[in-house]
Protein backbone atom coordinates (compact mmCIF):
# COMPACT_ATOMS: atom_id res chain seq x y z
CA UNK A 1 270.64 142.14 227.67
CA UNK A 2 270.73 143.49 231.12
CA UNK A 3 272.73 143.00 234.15
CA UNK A 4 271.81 141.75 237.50
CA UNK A 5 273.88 142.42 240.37
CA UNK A 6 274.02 140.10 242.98
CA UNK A 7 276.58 140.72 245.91
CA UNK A 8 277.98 142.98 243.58
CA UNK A 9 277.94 140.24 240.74
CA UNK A 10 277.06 141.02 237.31
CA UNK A 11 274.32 138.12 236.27
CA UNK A 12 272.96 138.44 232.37
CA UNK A 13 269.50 138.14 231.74
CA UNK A 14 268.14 138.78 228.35
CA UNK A 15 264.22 139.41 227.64
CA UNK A 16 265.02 138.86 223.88
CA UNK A 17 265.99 136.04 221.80
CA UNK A 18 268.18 137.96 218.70
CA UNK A 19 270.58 139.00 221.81
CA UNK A 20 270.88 135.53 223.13
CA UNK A 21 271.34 134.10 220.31
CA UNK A 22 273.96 136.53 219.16
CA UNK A 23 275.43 135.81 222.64
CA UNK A 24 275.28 132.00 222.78
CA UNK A 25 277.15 132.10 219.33
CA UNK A 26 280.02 134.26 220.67
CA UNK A 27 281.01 132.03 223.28
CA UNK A 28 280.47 128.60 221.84
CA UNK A 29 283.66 128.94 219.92
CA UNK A 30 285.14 128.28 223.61
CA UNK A 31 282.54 126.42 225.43
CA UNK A 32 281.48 122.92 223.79
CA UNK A 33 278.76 122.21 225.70
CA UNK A 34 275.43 123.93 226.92
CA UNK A 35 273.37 122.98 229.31
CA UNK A 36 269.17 124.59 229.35
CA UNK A 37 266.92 124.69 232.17
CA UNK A 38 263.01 125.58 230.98
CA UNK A 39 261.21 126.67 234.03
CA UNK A 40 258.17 128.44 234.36
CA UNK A 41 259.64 130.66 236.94
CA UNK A 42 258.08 130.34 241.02
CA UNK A 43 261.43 128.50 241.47
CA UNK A 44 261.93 125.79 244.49
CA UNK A 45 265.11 123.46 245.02
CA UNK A 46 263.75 121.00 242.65
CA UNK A 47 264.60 123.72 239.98
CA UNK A 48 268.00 124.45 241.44
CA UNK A 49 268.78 120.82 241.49
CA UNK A 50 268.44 120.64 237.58
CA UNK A 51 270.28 123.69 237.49
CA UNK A 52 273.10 122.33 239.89
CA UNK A 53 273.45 118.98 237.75
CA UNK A 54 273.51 121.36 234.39
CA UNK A 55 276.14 123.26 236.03
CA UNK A 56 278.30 120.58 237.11
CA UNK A 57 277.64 118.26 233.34
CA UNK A 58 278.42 122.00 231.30
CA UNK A 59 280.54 124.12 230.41
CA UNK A 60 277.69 126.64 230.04
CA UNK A 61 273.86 127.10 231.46
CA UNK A 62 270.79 128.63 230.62
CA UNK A 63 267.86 128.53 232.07
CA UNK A 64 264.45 130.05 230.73
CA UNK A 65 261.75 131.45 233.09
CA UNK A 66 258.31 132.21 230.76
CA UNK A 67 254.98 131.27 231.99
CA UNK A 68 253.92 129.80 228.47
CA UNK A 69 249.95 130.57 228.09
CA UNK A 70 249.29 127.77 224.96
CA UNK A 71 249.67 124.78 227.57
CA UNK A 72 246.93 126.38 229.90
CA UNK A 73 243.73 124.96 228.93
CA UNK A 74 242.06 126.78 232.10
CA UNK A 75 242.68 130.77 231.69
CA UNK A 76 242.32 131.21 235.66
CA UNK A 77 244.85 128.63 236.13
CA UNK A 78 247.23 130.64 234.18
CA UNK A 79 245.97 133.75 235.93
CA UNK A 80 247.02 132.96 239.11
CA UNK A 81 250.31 130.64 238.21
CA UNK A 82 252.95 132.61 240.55
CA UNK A 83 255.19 135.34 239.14
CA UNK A 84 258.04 135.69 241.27
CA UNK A 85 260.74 137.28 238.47
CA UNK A 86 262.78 139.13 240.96
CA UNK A 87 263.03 136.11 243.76
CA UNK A 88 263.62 133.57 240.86
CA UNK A 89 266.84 135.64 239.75
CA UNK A 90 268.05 136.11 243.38
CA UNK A 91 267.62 132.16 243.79
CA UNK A 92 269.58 131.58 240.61
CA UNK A 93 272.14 133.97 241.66
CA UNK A 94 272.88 132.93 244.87
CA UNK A 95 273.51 129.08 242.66
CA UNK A 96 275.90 130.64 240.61
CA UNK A 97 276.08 134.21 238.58
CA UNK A 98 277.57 132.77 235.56
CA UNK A 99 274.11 130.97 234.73
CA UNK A 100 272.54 132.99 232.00
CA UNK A 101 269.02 133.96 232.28
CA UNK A 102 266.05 134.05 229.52
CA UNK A 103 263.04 136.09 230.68
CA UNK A 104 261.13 136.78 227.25
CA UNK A 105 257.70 138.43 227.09
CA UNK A 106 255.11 136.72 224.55
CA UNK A 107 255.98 138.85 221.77
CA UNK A 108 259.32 137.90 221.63
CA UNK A 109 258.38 133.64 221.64
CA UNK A 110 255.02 134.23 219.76
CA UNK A 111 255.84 136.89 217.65
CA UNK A 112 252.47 138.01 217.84
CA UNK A 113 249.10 136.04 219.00
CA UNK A 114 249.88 133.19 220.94
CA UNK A 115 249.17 129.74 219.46
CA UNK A 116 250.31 126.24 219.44
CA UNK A 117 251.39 123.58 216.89
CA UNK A 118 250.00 120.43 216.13
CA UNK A 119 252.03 117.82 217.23
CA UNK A 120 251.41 113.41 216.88
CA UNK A 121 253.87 112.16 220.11
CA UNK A 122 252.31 108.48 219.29
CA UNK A 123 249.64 108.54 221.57
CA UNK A 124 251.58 109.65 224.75
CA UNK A 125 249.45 113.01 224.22
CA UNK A 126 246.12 110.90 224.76
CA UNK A 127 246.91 109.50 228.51
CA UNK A 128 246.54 110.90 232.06
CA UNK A 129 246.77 114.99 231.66
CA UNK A 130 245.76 115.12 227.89
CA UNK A 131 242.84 113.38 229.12
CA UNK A 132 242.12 116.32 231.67
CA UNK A 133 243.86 119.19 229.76
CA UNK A 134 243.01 119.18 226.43
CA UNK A 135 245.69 121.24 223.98
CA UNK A 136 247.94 121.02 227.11
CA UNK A 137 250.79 118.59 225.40
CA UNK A 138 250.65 120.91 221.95
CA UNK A 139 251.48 123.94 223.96
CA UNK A 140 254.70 122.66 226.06
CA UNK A 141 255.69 121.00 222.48
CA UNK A 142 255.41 124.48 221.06
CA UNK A 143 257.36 126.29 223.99
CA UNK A 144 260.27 123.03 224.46
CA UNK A 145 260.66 123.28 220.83
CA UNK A 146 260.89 126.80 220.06
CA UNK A 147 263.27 127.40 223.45
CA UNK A 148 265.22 124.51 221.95
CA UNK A 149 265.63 126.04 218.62
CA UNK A 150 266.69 129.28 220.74
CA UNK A 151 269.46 127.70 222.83
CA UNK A 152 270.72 125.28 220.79
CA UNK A 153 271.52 123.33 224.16
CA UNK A 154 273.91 120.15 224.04
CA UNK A 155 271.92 118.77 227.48
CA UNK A 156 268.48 120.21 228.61
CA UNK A 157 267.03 118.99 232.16
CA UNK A 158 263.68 117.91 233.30
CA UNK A 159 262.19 116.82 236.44
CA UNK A 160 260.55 113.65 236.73
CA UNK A 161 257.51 114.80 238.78
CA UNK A 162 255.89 115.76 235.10
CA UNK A 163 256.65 112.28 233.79
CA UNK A 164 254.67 112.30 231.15
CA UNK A 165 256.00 115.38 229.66
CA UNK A 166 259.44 114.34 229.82
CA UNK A 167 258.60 111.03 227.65
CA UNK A 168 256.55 113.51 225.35
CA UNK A 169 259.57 115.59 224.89
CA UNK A 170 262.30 112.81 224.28
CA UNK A 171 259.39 111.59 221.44
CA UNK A 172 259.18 115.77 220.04
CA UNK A 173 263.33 115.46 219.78
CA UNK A 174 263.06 112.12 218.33
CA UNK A 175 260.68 112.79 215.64
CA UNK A 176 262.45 116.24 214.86
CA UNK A 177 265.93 114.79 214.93
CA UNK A 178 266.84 117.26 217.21
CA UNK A 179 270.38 117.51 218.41
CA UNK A 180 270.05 117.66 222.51
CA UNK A 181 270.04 115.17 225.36
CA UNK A 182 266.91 115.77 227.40
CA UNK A 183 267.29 114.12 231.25
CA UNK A 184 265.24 113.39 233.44
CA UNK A 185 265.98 113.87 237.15
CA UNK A 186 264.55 112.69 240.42
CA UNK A 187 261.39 114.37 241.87
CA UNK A 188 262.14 117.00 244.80
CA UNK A 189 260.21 116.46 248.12
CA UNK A 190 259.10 118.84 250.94
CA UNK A 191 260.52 117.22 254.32
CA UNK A 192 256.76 116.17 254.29
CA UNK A 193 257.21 114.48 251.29
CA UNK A 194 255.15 116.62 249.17
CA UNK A 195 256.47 116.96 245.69
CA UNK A 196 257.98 120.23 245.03
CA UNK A 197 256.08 122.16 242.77
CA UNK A 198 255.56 126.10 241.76
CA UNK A 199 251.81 125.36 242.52
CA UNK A 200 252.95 124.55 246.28
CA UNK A 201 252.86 128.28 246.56
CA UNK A 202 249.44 128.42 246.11
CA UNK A 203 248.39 125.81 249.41
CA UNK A 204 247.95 127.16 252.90
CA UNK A 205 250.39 125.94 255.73
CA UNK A 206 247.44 123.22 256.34
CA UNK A 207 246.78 122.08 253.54
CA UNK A 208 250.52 121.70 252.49
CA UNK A 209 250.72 119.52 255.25
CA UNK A 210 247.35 117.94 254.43
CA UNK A 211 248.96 117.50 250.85
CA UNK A 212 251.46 115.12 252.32
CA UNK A 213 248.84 112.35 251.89
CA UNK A 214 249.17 112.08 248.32
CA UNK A 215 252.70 110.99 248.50
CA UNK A 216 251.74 108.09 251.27
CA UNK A 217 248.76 107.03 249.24
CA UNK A 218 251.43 106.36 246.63
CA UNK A 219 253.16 104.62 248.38
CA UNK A 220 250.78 102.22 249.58
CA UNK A 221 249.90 101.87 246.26
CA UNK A 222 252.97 100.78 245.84
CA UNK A 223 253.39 98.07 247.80
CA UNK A 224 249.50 97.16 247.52
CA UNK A 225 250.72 96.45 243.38
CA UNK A 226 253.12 94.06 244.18
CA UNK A 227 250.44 91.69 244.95
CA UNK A 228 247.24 92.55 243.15
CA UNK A 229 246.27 94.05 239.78
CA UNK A 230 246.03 97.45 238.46
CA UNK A 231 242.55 97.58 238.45
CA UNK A 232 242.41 96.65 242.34
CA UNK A 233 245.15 99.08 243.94
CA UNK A 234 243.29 101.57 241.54
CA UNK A 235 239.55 101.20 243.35
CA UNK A 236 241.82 100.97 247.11
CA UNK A 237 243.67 104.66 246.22
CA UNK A 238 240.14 105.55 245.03
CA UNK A 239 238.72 104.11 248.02
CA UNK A 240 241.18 106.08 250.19
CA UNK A 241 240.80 109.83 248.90
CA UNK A 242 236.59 108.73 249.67
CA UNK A 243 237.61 109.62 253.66
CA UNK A 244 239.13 112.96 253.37
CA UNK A 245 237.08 115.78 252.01
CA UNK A 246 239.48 118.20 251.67
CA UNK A 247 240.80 116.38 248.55
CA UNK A 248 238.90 115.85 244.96
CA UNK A 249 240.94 113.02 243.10
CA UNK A 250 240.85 113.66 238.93
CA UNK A 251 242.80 110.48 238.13
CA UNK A 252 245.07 107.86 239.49
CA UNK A 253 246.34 105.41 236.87
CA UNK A 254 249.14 102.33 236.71
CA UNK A 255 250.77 102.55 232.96
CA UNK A 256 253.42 101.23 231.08
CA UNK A 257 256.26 103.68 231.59
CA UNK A 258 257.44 103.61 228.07
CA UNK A 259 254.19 103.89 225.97
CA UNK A 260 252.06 105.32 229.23
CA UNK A 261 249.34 103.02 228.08
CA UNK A 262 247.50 101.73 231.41
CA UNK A 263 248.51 98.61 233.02
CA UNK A 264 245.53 95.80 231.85
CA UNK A 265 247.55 92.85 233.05
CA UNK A 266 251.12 92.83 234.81
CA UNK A 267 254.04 91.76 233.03
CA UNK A 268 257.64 90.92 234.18
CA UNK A 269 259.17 92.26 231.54
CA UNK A 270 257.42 96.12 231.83
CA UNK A 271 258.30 98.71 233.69
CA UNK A 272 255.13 100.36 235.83
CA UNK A 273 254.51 103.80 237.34
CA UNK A 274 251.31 105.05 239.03
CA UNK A 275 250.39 108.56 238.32
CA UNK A 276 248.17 110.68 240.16
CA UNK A 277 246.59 114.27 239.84
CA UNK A 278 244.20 115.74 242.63
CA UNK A 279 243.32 119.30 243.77
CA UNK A 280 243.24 120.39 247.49
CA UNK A 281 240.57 122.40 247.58
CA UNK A 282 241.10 124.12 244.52
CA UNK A 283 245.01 123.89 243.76
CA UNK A 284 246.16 120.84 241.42
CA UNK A 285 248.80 118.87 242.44
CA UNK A 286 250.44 115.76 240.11
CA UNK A 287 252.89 113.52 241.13
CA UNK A 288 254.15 109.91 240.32
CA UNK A 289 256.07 106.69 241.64
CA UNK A 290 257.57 104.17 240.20
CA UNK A 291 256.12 100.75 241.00
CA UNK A 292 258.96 98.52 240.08
């Protein structure tokens, strides 16, 4: 465990799990409840907003920064996901210095090479990124899991911008009778309207601003849904990323929100959310909307 000061305020960070653990025990005699943040570090206010809502649901929070390499499928993607340990830790300081902090190497998640489980989420897996990203859904199963196992959190906090992975992770819990609330909270946008994302980082000042398309493409999807089928408002987004360039559309899909199978025909009594991913220039970007 080691101490980070901040305005002359001890914050604890530990880089390995025996120490947390040993910690985590010591004070739950006195504190029922726990709330987790998993991050992947690069932090933005869509990260402090989970950790505000833990904070103010808990009686105690952790949050995890660890760049987990098993849900990379692409090893330059991983290479160049942003690193920013010291300006995540002054972020989460300047939120509160009683949040504890969980920086591991590999070694101390993977306990030697690192490699993923096998997981069957019911076919959630086999939609939208696991089409893309093959292995992906197996790795952040692996990471949730084990960090869960860690912690031992009563409530652990996900944003909705990675929809997908938050129904994947409520169906992990489910099938392993796990004991923690996961919750999913609303997406964080740029005034622009950008979702907030680590990858952000990555985008020029232009094409962050170019970026701000996606989000009015969804939009129009939106309201182009509530009068036509899937399979029409998907060729008009398609249609639409055609006059821009700058922008190389992977997939946009309507789906069920519950079993993320895609919309074939509308029904009354589903729930529908479009999904997109799409790299400017050569940074991905996902985000989603709910078309109900």
């Amino acid at each position: 465990m080691f101490a980070y000061y901040f305005n002359k305020t001890p914050m604890q960070i530990f880089h390995g799990k025996v120490a947390l653990i040993d910690y985590l025990k010591s004070i739950k005699r006195n504190r029922s409840t726990i709330g987790f943040v998993p991050t992947m570090g690069a932090l933005h206010q869509g990260h402090l907003s989970l950790m505000q809502k833990s904070i103010s649901e808990n009686e105690t929070t952790v949050v995890s920064i660890f760049v987990n390499p098993t849900q990379f499928n692409n090893p330059e993607d991983l290479a160049k996901y942003p690193r920013t340990l010291d300006a995540d830790l002054k972020k989460i300081a300047s939120l509160s210095p009683e949040i504890i902090v969980y920086a591991p190497p590999i070694d101390d998640i993977y306990e030697g090479k690192p490699s993923s489980q096998s997981f069957d989420f019911d076919g959630l897996e086999n939609q939208m990124e696991g089409k893309f990203r093959p292995g992906h859904f197996n790795g952040v199963g692996t990471i949730v899991k084990r960090l869960f196992e860690i912690v031992e959190p009563t409530n652990a906090y996900f944003g909705e911008k990675d929809f997908q992975q938050l129904q994947i992770i409520k169906k992990m819990v489910a099938k392993n009778k796990m004991k923690v609330n996961v919750i999913g909270c609303p997406i964080h946008r740029e005034q622009n309207h950008l979702a907030m994302s680590s990858r952000n980082e990555l985008l020029s000042p232009e094409e962050k601003q170019e970026a701000s398309l996606i989000y009015k493409i969804l939009v129009g999807a939106k309201e182009k849904f509530q009068s036509n089928s899937a399979k029409t408002t998907v060729k008009w987004v398609e249609k639409a990323f055609n006059h821009y360039p700058i922008f190389k559309l992977e997939y946009f899909e309507i789906a069920d929100e519950e079993t993320l199978l895609p919309c074939i025909k509308k029904s009354k009594a589903k729930k529908y959310r479009a999904f997109i991913a799409v790299f400017v220039n050569n940074v991905r970007l996902i985000d989603t909307i709910s078309l109900n």
